[in-house]
Protein backbone atom coordinates (compact mmCIF):
# COMPACT_ATOMS: atom_id res chain seq x y z
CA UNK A 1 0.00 0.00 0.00
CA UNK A 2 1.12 3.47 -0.96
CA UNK A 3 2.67 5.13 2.07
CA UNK A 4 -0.65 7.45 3.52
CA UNK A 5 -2.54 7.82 0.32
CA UNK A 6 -5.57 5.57 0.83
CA UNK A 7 -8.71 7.54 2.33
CA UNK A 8 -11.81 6.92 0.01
CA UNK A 9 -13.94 9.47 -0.72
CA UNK A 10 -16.87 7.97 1.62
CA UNK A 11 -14.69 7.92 4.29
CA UNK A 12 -14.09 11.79 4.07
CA UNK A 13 -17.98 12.17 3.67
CA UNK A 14 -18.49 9.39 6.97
CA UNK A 15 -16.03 12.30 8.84
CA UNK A 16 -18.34 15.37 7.29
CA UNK A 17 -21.40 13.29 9.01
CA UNK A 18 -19.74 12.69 12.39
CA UNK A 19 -19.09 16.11 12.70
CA UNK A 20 -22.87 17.09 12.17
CA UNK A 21 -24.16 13.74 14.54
CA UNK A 22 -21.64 15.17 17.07
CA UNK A 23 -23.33 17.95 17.66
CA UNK A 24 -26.82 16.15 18.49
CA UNK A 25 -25.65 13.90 21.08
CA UNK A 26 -24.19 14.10 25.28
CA UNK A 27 -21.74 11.40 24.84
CA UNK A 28 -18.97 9.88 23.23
CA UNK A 29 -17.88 6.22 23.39
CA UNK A 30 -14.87 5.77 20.91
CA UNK A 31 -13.74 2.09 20.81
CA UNK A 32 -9.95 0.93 20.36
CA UNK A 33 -8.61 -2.78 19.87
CA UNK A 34 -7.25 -3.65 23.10
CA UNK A 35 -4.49 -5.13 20.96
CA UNK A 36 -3.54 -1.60 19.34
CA UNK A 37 -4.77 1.16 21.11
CA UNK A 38 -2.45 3.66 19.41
CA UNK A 39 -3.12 1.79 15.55
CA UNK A 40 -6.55 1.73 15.71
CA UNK A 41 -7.02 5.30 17.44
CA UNK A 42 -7.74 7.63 14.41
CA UNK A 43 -6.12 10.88 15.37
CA UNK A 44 -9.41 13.14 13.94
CA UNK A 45 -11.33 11.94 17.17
CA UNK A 46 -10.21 14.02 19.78
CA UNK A 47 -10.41 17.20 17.80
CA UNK A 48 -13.63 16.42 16.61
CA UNK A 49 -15.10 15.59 20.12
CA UNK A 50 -13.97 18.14 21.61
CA UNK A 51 -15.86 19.39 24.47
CA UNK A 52 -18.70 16.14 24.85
CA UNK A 53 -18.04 13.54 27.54
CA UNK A 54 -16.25 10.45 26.62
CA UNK A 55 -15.47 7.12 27.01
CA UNK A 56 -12.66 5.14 25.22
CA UNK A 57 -13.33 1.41 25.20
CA UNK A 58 -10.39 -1.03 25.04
CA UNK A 59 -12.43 -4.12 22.89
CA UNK A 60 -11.88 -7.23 22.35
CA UNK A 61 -9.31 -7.37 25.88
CA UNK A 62 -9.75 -10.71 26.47
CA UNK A 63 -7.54 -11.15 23.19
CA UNK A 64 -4.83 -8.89 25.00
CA UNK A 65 -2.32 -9.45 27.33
CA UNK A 66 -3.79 -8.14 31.06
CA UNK A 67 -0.41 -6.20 32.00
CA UNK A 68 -0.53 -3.82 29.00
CA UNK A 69 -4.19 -3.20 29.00
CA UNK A 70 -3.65 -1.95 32.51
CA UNK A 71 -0.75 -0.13 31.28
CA UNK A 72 -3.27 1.38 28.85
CA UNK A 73 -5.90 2.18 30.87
CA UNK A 74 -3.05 4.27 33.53
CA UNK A 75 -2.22 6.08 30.17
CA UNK A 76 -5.52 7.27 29.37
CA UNK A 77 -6.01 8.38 32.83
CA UNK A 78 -3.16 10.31 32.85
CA UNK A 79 -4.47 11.90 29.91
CA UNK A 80 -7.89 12.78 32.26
CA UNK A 81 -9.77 10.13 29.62
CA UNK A 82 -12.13 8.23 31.01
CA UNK A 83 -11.71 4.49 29.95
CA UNK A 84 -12.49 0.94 30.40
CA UNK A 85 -11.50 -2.30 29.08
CA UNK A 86 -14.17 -4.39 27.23
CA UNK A 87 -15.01 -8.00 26.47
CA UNK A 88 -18.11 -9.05 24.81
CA UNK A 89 -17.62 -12.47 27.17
CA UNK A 90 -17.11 -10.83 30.61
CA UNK A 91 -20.75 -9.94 31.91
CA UNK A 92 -19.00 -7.40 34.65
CA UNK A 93 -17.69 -5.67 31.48
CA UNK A 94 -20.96 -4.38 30.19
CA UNK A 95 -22.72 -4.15 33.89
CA UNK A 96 -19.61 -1.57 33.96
CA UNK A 97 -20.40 0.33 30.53
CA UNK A 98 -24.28 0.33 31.88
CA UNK A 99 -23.82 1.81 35.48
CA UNK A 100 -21.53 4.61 33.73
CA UNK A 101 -24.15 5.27 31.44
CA UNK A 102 -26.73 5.37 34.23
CA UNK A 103 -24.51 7.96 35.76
CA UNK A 104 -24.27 9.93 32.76
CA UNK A 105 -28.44 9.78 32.50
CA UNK A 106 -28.51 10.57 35.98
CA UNK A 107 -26.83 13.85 35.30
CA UNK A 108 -28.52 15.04 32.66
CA UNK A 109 -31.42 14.46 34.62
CA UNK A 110 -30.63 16.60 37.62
CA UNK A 111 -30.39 19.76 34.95
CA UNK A 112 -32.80 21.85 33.62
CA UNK A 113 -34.49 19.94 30.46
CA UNK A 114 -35.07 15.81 31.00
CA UNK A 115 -34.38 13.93 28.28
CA UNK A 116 -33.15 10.56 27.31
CA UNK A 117 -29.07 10.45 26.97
CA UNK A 118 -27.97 10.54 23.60
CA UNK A 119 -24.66 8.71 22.59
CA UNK A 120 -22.94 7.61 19.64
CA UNK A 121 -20.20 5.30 19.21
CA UNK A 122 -16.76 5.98 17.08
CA UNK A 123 -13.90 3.76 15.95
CA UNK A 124 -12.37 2.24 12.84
CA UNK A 125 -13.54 -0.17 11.16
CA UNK A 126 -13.88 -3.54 12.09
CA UNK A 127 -12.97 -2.56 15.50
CA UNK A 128 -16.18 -3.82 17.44
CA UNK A 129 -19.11 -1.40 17.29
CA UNK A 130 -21.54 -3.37 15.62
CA UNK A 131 -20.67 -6.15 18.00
CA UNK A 132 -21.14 -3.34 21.35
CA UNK A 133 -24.40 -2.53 19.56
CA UNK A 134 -25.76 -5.87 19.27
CA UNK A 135 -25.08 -6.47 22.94
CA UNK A 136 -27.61 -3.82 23.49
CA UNK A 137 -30.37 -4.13 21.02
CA UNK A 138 -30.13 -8.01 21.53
CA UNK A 139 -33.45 -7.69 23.18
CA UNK A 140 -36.60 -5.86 21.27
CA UNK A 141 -35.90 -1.85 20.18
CA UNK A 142 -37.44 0.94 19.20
CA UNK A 143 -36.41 3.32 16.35
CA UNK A 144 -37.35 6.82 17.34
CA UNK A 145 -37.74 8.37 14.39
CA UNK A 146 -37.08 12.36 13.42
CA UNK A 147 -36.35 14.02 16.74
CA UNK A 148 -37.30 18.12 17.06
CA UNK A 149 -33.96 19.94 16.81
CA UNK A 150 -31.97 16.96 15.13
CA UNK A 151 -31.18 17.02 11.45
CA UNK A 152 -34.00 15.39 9.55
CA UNK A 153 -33.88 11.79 8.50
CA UNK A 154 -31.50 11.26 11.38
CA UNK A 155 -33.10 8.02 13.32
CA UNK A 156 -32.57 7.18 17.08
CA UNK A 157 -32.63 3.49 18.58
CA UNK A 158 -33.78 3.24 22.22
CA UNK A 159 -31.55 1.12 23.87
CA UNK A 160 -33.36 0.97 27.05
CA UNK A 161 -35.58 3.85 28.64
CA UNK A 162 -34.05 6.86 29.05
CA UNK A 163 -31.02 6.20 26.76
CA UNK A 164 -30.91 6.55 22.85
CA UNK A 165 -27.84 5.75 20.38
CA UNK A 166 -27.04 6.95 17.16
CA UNK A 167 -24.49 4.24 14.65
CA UNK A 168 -21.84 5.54 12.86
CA UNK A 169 -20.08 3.72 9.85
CA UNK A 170 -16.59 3.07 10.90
CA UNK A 171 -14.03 5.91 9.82
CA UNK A 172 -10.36 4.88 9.01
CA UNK A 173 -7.33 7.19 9.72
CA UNK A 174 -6.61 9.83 6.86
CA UNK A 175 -3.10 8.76 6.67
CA UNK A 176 -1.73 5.06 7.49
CA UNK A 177 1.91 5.20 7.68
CA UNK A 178 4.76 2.28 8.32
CA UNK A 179 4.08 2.01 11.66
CA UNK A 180 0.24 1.48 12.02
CA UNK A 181 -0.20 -0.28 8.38
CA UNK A 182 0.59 -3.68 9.74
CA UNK A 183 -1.20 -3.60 13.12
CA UNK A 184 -4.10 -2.70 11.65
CA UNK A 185 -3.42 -5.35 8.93
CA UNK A 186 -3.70 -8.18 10.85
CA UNK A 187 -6.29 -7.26 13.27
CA UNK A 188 -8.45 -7.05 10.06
CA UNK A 189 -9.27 -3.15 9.82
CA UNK A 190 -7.75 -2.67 6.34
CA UNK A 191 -9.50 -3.61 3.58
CA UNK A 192 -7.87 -7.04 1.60
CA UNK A 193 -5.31 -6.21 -1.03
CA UNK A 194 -4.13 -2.78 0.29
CA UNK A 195 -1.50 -5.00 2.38
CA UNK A 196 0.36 -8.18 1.14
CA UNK A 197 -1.39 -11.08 3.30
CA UNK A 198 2.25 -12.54 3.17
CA UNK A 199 4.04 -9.73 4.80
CA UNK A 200 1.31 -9.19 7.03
CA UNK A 201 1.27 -12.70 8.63
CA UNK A 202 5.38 -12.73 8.35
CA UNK A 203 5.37 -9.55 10.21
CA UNK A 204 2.94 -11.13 12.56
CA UNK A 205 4.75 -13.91 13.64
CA UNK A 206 7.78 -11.88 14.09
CA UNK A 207 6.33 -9.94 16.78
CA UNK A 208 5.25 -13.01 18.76
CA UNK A 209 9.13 -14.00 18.68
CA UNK A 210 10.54 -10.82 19.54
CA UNK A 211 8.26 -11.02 22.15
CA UNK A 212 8.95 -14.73 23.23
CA UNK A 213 6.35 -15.90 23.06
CA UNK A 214 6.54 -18.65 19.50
CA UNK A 215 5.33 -21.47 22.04
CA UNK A 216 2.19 -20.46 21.74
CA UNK A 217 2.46 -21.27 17.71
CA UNK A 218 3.72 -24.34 18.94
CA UNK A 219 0.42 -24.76 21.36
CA UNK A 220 -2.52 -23.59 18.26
CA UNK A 221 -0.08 -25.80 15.60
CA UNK A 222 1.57 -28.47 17.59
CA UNK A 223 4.94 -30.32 16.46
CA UNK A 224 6.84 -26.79 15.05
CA UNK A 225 10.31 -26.75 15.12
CA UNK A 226 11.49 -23.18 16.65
CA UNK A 227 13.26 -21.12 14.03
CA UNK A 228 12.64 -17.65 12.39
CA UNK A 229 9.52 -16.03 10.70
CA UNK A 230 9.79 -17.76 7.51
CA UNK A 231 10.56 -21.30 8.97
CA UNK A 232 7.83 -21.10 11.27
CA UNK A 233 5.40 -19.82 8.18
CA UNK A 234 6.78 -22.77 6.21
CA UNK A 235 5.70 -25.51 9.15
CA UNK A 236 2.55 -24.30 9.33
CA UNK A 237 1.35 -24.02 6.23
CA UNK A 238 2.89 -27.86 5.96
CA UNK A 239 1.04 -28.70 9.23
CA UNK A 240 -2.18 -27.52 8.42
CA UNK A 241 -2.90 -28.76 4.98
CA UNK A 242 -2.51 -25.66 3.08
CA UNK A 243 -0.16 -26.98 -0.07
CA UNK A 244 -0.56 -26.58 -4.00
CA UNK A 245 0.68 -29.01 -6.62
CA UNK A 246 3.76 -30.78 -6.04
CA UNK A 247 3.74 -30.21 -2.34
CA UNK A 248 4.39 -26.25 -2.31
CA UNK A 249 3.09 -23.66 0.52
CA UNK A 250 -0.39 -22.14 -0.47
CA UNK A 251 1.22 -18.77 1.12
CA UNK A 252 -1.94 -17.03 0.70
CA UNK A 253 -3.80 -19.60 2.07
CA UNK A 254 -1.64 -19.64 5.22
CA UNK A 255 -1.34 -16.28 5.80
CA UNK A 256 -5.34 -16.03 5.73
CA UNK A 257 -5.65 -18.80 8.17
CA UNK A 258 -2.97 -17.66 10.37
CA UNK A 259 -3.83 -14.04 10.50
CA UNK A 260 -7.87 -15.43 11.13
CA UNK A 261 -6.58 -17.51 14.08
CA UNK A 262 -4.76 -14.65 15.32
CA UNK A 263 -7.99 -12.37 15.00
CA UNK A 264 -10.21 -14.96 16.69
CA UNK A 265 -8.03 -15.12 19.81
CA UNK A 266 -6.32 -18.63 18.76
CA UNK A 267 -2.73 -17.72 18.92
CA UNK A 268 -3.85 -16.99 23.02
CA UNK A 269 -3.36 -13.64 24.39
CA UNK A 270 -1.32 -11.26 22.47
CA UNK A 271 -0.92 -7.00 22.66
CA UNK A 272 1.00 -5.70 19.65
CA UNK A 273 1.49 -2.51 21.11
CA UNK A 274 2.93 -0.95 24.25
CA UNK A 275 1.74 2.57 26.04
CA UNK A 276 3.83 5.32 25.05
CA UNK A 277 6.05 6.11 28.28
């Protein structure tokens, strides 16, 4: 992928319509990949939030490593951002997100006007909203329609009473340089064939051994042979059936398995990125 050049025209017309939803809701929840906090942060979030409470949700932290999300967590406090980590499997998790969202209606309601809260969730694609969403519309919802003041056509789901949320499609950085293109690679948020599949599950397993941690290859794959990127690569792709004619690595087929194993939380827990200091 050309060094920061990719940022489709709907993605410049998704950030033109955040900046207009913004201005019709109380609250903010902006979800991150527990695995890449700073890759899958786009930078255009801050400024355009501004001034409206918010919440940054780690996701998808039971596929991260416990010490750096809590190294995460201290960073974003230190930046006076409010933040939690998040796991569609830990219950405690969302009874968390719900009593600070209580709080939050709670204090709109001791002002002047009551209404129902008004939120809207941000992040990059493929990053978990849809999933957040679904956790709370699992149950029957009610689309509230054109509300006085909002911009027409705009349509509100009641999440529960006294609490309304607004979807956004999911808006990637403007600029994706060397250092966030392969993060975001293999935790799925770049659209196939802007990043070689090969590279991307090379670089992947690199990180793993820089990090020490290539037994847990050896635990998902069984019967690998330590060795470098490539080797390991190789003994997988022999391992796991994924072979053309003649016996040669399917190396596309093996990267997409790998980095998919990876993604589901397979390869055990594993943060690619570290707080700044």
């Amino acid at each position: 992928m050309s060094k920061g050049q990719w940022y489709p025209g709907s993605m410049s017309r998704a950030v033109n319509q955040l900046r207009e939803d913004l201005k019709a809701v109380d609250l903010v929840i902006e979800l991150l990949d527990a695995r890449i906090p700073f890759s899958s942060r786009n930078p255009i979030f801050p400024e355009l939030i501004n001034n409206k409470t918010h919440l940054v949700l780690l996701h998808k932290s039971d596929r991260a490593e416990n010490v750096y999300t809590k190294a995460w967590l201290a960073y974003f406090k230190n930046m006076d951002t409010e933040a939690m980590a998040f796991s569609v499997q830990n219950k405690q998790d969302l009874n968390r997100i719900l009593n600070y969202l209580k709080k939050e209606e709670n204090r709109l309601r001791s002002g002047r006007f009551i209404r129902p809260l008004r939120m809207i969730f941000v992040g990059i694609p493929n990053v978990g909203k849809s999933t957040l969403i679904n956790l709370f519309v699992r149950k029957a919802v009610t689309r509230t329609g054109n509300r006085p003041g909002i911009t027409r056509g705009k349509q509100w789901i009641r999440i529960m009473p006294g609490m309304e949320l607004l979807d956004t499609p999911g808006i990637l950085k403007p600029k994706i340089n060397e250092k966030t293109t392969m993060p975001l690679a293999v935790v799925g948020a770049i659209p196939a064939g802007r990043v070689d599949i090969y590279d991307a599950a090379l670089w992947l397993i690199g990180r793993y051994l820089e990090k020490g941690k290539a037994d847990l290859f050896i635990k998902k794959y069984q019967d690998l042979i330590p060795g470098n990127a490539e080797q390991i690569f190789e003994q997988i792709g022999i391992s796991q059936g994924c072979l053309q004619s003649e016996g040669r690595i399917d190396t596309e087929r093996t990267a997409a398995l790998l980095l998919r194993d990876f993604q589901e939380g397979a390869l055990g827990r594993f943060t690619l990125e570290e707080p700044p200091q």
